[in-house]
Protein backbone atom coordinates (compact mmCIF):
# COMPACT_ATOMS: atom_id res chain seq x y z
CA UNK A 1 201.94 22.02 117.27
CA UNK A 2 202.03 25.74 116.89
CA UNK A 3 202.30 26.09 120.66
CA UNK A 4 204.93 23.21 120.73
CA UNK A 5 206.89 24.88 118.13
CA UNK A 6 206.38 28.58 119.44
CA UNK A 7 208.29 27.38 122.53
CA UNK A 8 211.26 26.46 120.65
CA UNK A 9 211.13 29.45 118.50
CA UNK A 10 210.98 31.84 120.84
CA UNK A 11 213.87 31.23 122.60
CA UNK A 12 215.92 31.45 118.99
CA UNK A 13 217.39 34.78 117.87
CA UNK A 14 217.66 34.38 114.59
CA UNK A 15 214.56 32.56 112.73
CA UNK A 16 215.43 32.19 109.03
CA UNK A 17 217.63 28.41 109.72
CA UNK A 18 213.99 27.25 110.68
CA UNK A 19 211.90 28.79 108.00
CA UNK A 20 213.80 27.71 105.43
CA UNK A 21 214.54 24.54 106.88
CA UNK A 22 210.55 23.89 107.23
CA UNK A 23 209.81 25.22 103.87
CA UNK A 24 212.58 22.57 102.42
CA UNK A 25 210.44 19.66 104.63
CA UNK A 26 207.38 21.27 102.50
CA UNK A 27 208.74 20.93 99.04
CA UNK A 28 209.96 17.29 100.40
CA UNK A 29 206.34 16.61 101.17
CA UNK A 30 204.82 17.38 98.19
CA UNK A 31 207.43 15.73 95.91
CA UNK A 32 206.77 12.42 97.64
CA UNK A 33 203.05 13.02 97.56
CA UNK A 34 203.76 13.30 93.43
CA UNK A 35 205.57 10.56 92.99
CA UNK A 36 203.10 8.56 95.54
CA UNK A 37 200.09 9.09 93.54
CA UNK A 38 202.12 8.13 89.97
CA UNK A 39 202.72 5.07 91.88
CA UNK A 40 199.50 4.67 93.27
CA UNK A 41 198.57 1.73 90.63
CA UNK A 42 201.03 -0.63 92.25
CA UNK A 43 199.87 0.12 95.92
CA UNK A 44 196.61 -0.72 97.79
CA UNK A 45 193.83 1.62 98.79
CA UNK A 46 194.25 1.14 102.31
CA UNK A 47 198.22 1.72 102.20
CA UNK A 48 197.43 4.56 99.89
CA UNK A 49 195.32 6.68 102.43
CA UNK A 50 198.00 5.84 105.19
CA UNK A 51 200.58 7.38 103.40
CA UNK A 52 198.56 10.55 101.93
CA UNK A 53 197.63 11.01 105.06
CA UNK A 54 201.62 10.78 107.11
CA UNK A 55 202.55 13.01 104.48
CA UNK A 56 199.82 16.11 104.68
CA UNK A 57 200.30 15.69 108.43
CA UNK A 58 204.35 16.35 107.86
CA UNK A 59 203.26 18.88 105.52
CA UNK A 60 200.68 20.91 107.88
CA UNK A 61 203.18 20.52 110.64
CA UNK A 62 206.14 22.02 108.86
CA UNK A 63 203.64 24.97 108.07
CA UNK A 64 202.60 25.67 111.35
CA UNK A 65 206.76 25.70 111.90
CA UNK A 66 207.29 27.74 108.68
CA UNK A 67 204.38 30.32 109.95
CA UNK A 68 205.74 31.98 113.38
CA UNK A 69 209.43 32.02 111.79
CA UNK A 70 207.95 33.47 108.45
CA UNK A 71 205.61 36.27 110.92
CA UNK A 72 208.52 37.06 113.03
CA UNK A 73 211.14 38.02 110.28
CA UNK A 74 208.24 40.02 108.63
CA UNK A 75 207.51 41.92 111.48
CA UNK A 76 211.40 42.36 112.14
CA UNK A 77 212.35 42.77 108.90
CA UNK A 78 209.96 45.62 107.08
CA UNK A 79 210.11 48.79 108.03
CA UNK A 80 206.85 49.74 110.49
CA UNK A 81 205.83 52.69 107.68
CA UNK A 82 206.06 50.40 104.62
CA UNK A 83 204.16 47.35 106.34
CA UNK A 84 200.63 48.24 104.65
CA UNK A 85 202.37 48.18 101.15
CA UNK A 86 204.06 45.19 101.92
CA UNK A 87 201.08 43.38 103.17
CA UNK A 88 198.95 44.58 100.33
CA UNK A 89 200.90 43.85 97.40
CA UNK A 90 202.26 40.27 98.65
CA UNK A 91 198.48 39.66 98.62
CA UNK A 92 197.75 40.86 95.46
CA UNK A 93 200.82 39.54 93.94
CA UNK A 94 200.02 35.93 95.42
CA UNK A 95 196.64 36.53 94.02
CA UNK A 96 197.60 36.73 90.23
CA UNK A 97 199.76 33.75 90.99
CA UNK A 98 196.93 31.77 92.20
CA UNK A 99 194.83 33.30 89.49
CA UNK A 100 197.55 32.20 86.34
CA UNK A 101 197.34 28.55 88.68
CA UNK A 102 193.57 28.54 88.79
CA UNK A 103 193.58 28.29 84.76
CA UNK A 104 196.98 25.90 84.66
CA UNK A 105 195.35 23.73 87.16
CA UNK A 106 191.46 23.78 85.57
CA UNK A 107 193.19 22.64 82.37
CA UNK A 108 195.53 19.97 84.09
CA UNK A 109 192.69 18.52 85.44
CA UNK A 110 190.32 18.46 82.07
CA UNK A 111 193.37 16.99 80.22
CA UNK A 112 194.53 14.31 82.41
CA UNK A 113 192.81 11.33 84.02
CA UNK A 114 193.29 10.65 87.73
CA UNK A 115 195.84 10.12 89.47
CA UNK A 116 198.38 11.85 87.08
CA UNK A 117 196.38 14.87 86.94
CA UNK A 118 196.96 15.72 90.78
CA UNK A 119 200.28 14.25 90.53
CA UNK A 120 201.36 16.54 87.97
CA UNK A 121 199.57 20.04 90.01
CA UNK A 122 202.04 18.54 93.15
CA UNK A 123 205.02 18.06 91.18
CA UNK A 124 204.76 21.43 89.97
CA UNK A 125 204.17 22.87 93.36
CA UNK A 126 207.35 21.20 94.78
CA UNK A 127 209.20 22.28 92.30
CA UNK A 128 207.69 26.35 92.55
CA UNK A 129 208.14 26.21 95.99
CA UNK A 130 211.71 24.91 96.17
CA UNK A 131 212.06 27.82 93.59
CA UNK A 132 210.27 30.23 95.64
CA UNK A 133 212.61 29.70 98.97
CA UNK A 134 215.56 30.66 97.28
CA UNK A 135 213.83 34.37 98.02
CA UNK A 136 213.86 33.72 102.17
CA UNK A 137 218.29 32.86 101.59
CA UNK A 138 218.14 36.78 100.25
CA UNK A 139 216.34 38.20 103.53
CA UNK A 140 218.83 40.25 105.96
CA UNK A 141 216.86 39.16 109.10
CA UNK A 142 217.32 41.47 112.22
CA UNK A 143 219.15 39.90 115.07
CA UNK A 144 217.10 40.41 118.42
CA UNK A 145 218.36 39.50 121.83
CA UNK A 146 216.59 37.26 123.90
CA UNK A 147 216.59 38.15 127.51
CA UNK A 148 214.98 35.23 128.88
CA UNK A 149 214.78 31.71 127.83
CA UNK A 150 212.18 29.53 128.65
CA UNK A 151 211.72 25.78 128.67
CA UNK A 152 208.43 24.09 127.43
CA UNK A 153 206.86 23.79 130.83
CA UNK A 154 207.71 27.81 131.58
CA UNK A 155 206.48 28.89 128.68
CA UNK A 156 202.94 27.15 128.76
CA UNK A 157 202.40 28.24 132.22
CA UNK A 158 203.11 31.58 130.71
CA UNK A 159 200.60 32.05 128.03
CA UNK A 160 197.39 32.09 130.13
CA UNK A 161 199.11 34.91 132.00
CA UNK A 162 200.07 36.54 128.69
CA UNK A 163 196.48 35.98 127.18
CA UNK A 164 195.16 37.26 130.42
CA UNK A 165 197.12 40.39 130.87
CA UNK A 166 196.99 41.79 127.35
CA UNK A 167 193.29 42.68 126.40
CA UNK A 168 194.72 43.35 122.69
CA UNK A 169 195.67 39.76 122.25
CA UNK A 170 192.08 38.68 124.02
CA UNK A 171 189.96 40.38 121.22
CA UNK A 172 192.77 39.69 118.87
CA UNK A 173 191.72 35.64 119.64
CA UNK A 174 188.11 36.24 119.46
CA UNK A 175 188.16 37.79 116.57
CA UNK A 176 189.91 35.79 114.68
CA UNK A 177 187.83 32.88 115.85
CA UNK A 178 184.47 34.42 115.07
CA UNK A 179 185.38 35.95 111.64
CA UNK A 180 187.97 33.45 111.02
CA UNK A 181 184.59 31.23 111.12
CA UNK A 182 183.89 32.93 107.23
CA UNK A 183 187.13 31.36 105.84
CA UNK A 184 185.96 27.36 107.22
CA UNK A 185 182.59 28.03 105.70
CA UNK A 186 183.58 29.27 102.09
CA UNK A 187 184.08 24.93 101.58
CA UNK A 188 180.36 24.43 102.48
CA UNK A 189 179.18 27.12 99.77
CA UNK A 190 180.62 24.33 97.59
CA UNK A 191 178.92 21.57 99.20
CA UNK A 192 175.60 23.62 99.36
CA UNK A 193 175.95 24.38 95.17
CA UNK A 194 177.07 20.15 94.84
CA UNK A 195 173.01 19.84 96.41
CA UNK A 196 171.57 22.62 94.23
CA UNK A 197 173.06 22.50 91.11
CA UNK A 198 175.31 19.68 89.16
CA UNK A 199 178.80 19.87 90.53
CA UNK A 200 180.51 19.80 87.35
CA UNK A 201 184.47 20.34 86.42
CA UNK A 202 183.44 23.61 84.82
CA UNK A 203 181.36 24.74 87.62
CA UNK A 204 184.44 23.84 90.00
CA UNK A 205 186.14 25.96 87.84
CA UNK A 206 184.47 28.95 87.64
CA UNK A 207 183.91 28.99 91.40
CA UNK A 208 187.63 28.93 91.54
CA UNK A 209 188.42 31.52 88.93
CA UNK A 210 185.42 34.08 90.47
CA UNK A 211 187.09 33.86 93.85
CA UNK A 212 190.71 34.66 92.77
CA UNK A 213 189.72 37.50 90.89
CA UNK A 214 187.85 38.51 93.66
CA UNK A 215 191.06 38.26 95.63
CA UNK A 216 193.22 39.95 93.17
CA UNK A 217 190.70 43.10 93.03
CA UNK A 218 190.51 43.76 96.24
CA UNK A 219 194.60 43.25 96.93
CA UNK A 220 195.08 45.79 93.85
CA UNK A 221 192.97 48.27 95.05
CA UNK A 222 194.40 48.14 99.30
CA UNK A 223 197.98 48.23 97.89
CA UNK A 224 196.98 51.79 95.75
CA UNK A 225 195.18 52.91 98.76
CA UNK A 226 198.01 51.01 101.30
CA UNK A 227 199.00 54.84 102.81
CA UNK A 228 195.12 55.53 103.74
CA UNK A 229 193.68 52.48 104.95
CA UNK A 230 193.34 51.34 108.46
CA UNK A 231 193.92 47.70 109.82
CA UNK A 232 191.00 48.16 112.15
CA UNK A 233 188.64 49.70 109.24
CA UNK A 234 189.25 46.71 107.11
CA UNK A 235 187.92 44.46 110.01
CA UNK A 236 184.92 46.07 110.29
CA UNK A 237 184.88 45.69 106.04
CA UNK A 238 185.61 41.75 107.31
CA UNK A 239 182.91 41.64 109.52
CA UNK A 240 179.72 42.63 107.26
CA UNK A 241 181.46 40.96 104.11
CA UNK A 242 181.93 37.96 106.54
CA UNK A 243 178.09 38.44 107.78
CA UNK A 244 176.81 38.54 104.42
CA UNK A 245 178.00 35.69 102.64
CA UNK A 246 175.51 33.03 104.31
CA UNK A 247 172.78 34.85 103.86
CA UNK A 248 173.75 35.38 100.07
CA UNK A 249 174.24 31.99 99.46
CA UNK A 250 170.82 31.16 100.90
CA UNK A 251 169.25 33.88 98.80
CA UNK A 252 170.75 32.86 95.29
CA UNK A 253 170.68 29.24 96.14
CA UNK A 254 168.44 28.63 93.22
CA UNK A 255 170.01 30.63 90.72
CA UNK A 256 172.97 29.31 88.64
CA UNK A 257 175.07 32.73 87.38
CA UNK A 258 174.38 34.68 90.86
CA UNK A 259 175.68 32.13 92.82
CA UNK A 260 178.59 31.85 90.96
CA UNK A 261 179.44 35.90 91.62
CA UNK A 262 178.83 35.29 95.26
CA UNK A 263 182.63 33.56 95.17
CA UNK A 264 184.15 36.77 93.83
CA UNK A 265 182.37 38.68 97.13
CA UNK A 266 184.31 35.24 98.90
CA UNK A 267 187.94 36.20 97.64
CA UNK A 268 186.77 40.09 98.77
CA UNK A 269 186.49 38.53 102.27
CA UNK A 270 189.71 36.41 101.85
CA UNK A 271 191.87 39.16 100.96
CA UNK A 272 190.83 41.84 103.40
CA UNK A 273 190.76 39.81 106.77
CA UNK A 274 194.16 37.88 105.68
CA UNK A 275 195.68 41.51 105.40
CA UNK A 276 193.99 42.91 108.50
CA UNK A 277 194.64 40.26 110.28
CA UNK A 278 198.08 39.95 109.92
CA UNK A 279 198.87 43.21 109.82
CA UNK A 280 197.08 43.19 113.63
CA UNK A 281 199.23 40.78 114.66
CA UNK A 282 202.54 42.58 113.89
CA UNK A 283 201.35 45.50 115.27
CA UNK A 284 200.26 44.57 118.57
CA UNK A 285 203.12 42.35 119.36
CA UNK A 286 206.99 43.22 119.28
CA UNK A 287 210.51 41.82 118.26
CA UNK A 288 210.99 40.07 121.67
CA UNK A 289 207.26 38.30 121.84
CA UNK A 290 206.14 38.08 118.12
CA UNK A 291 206.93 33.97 117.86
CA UNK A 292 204.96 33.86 121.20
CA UNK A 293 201.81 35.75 119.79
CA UNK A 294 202.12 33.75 116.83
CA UNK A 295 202.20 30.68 118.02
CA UNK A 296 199.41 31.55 120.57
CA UNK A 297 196.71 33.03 117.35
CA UNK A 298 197.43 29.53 115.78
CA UNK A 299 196.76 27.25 118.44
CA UNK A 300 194.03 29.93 119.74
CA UNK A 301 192.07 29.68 116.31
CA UNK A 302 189.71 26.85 117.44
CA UNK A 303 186.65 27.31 116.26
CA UNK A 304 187.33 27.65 112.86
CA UNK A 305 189.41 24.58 112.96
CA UNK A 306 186.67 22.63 114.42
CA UNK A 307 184.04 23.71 112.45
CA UNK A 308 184.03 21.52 109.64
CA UNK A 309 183.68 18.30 111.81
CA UNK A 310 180.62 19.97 113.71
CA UNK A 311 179.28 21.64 110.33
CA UNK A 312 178.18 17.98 109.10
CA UNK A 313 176.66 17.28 111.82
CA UNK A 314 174.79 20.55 112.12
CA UNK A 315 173.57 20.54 108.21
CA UNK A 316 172.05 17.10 108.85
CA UNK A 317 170.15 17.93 111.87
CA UNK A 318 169.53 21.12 111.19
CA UNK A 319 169.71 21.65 107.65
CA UNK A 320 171.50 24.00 105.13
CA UNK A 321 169.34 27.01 106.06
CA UNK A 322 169.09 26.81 109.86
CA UNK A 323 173.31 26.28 109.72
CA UNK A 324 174.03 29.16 107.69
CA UNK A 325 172.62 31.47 109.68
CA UNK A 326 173.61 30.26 112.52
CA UNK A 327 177.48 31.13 111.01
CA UNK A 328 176.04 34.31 110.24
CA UNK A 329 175.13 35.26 113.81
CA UNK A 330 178.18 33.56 115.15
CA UNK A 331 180.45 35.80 112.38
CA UNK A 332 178.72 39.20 113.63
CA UNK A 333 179.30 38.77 117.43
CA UNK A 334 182.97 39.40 116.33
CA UNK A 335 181.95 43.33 115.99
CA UNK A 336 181.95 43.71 119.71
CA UNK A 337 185.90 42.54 120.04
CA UNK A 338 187.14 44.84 116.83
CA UNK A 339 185.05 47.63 118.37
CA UNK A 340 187.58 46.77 121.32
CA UNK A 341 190.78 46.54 119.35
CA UNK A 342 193.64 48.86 120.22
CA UNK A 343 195.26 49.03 116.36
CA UNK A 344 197.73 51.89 116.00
């Protein structure tokens, strides 16, 4: 869908109709899921999963949507000197909102049984985000001619070219499909403690709670430093965090407290390549092609979208050990694309 919708987008001057538009479909989606689970006594199982499952799809699909508008207003909108600062403390702001969540949510889900626990954390999320977009009505969005349309068949003969001919967006792909691998496997350090230790609400929990502070360390400490840091730099940071993180969770697999501090090096990892990674993307593309590149890093991202359906298998051939490192090697052949990277 992100190429689909990157087609459409592109050819738009102005992208904040869409994005808001999208995130309204979003705060849509989760209200119904709400009210669908408070409901869910007088509905069968089978019915049940059909409609969770209609309703994330509208919901992922209105995200991919929301994403290129969101990225090309961003880039259009901030000024090019105060894009680090920007970056930094949207990510460290989002991370004490997740972090004041994490606690709301752990205590929702102690207090209340199933299903009005989750239907009360998507009720409130509707009603945050519908709260939230009144920010993207405030935005003075730059208007930027387009000098060529294109129609859907145009513009997918275009982006092999495009891929092709820019040796930016090339390692830009790779890399976010070898690193990108560390965000898919942070779910599997989860499944990995479920086989070591009891998977309890309070372990769940704390996982959560080390990972966001994690998170909302490292975004504190880029935005102080956001006028010295370097996009590139905090890839290579990326890469050996990235690295790493298999191999610790093999090493303290057997230890209760350590591997519990191995999710605050996870939110590290989470903050820095979500900043440098955006950040790239701005950078290398421009007003007139930014939808395009967006839409292309989405749909290009394929290995870390597939990897949870070949993980399984993997883990049960193979086993926990054999897998992780596996992710480990497959995360540090992403050094030879950053070492590539063009990043002003």
């Amino acid at each position: 869908m992100q190429i689909v919708f990157a087609s459409f987008l592109s050819n738009r001057m102005h992208k904040k109709k869409p994005l808001i538009a999208a995130i309204s479909l979003r705060v849509i989606t989760l209200l119904s899921l709400a009210l669908l689970l408070f409901k869910s006594d007088a509905i069968s199982n089978s019915l049940l999963i059909l409609f969770i499952f209609i309703l994330i799809s509208i919901f992922s699909f209105s995200g991919s949507f929301a994403n290129i508008s969101y990225v090309d207003i961003m880039g259009k909108s901030i000024i090019e000197k105060k894009r680090k600062q920007f970056f930094s403390i949207k990510q460290a702001i989002s991370s004490v909102g997740i972090f004041a969540s994490a606690i709301i949510v752990r205590s929702l889900l102690k207090r209340f049984e199933y299903p009005f626990n989750y239907g009360i954390l998507l009720l409130s999320a509707g009603i945050l985000l519908f709260i939230a977009s009144w920010g993207f009505w405030k935005i003075k969005e730059v208007r930027v001619e387009i000098k060529k349309k294109h129609s859907f068949l145009e513009f997918f003969k275009m982006l092999p070219r495009e891929i092709s001919q820019n040796a930016n967006l090339k390692n830009y792909l790779f890399i976010i499909n070898f690193l990108g691998l560390g965000f898919s496997f942070i779910p599997f350090m989860i499944l990995f403690a479920k086989k070591n230790f009891e998977l309890s609400a309070d372990l769940i929990g704390n996982i959560l709670l080390f990972k966001i502070i994690g998170m909302l360390i490292t975004s504190l400490i880029l935005y102080k430093r956001s006028n010295h840091f370097e996009y590139k730099k905090l890839l290579y940071f990326s890469f050996i965090v990235g690295a790493i993180l298999p191999i610790l969770s093999l090493i303290f697999s057997n230890n209760y407290l350590m591997y519990q501090l191995i999710f605050v090096v996870s939110g590290v990892f989470i903050t820095v390549f979500r900043i440098a990674s955006n950040g790239i993307l701005v950078e290398i593309s421009n007003n007139e092609n930014r939808a395009v590149y967006t839409g292309i890093s989405g749909a290009g991202s394929i290995l870390p979208t597939i990897f949870p359906l070949v993980a399984g298998i993997l883990i049960s051939v193979m086993g926990y050990y054999a897998t992780f490192i596996a992710v480990s090697f497959i995360i540090t052949l992403s050094l030879i694309f950053i070492r590539k990277l063009e990043c002003k």
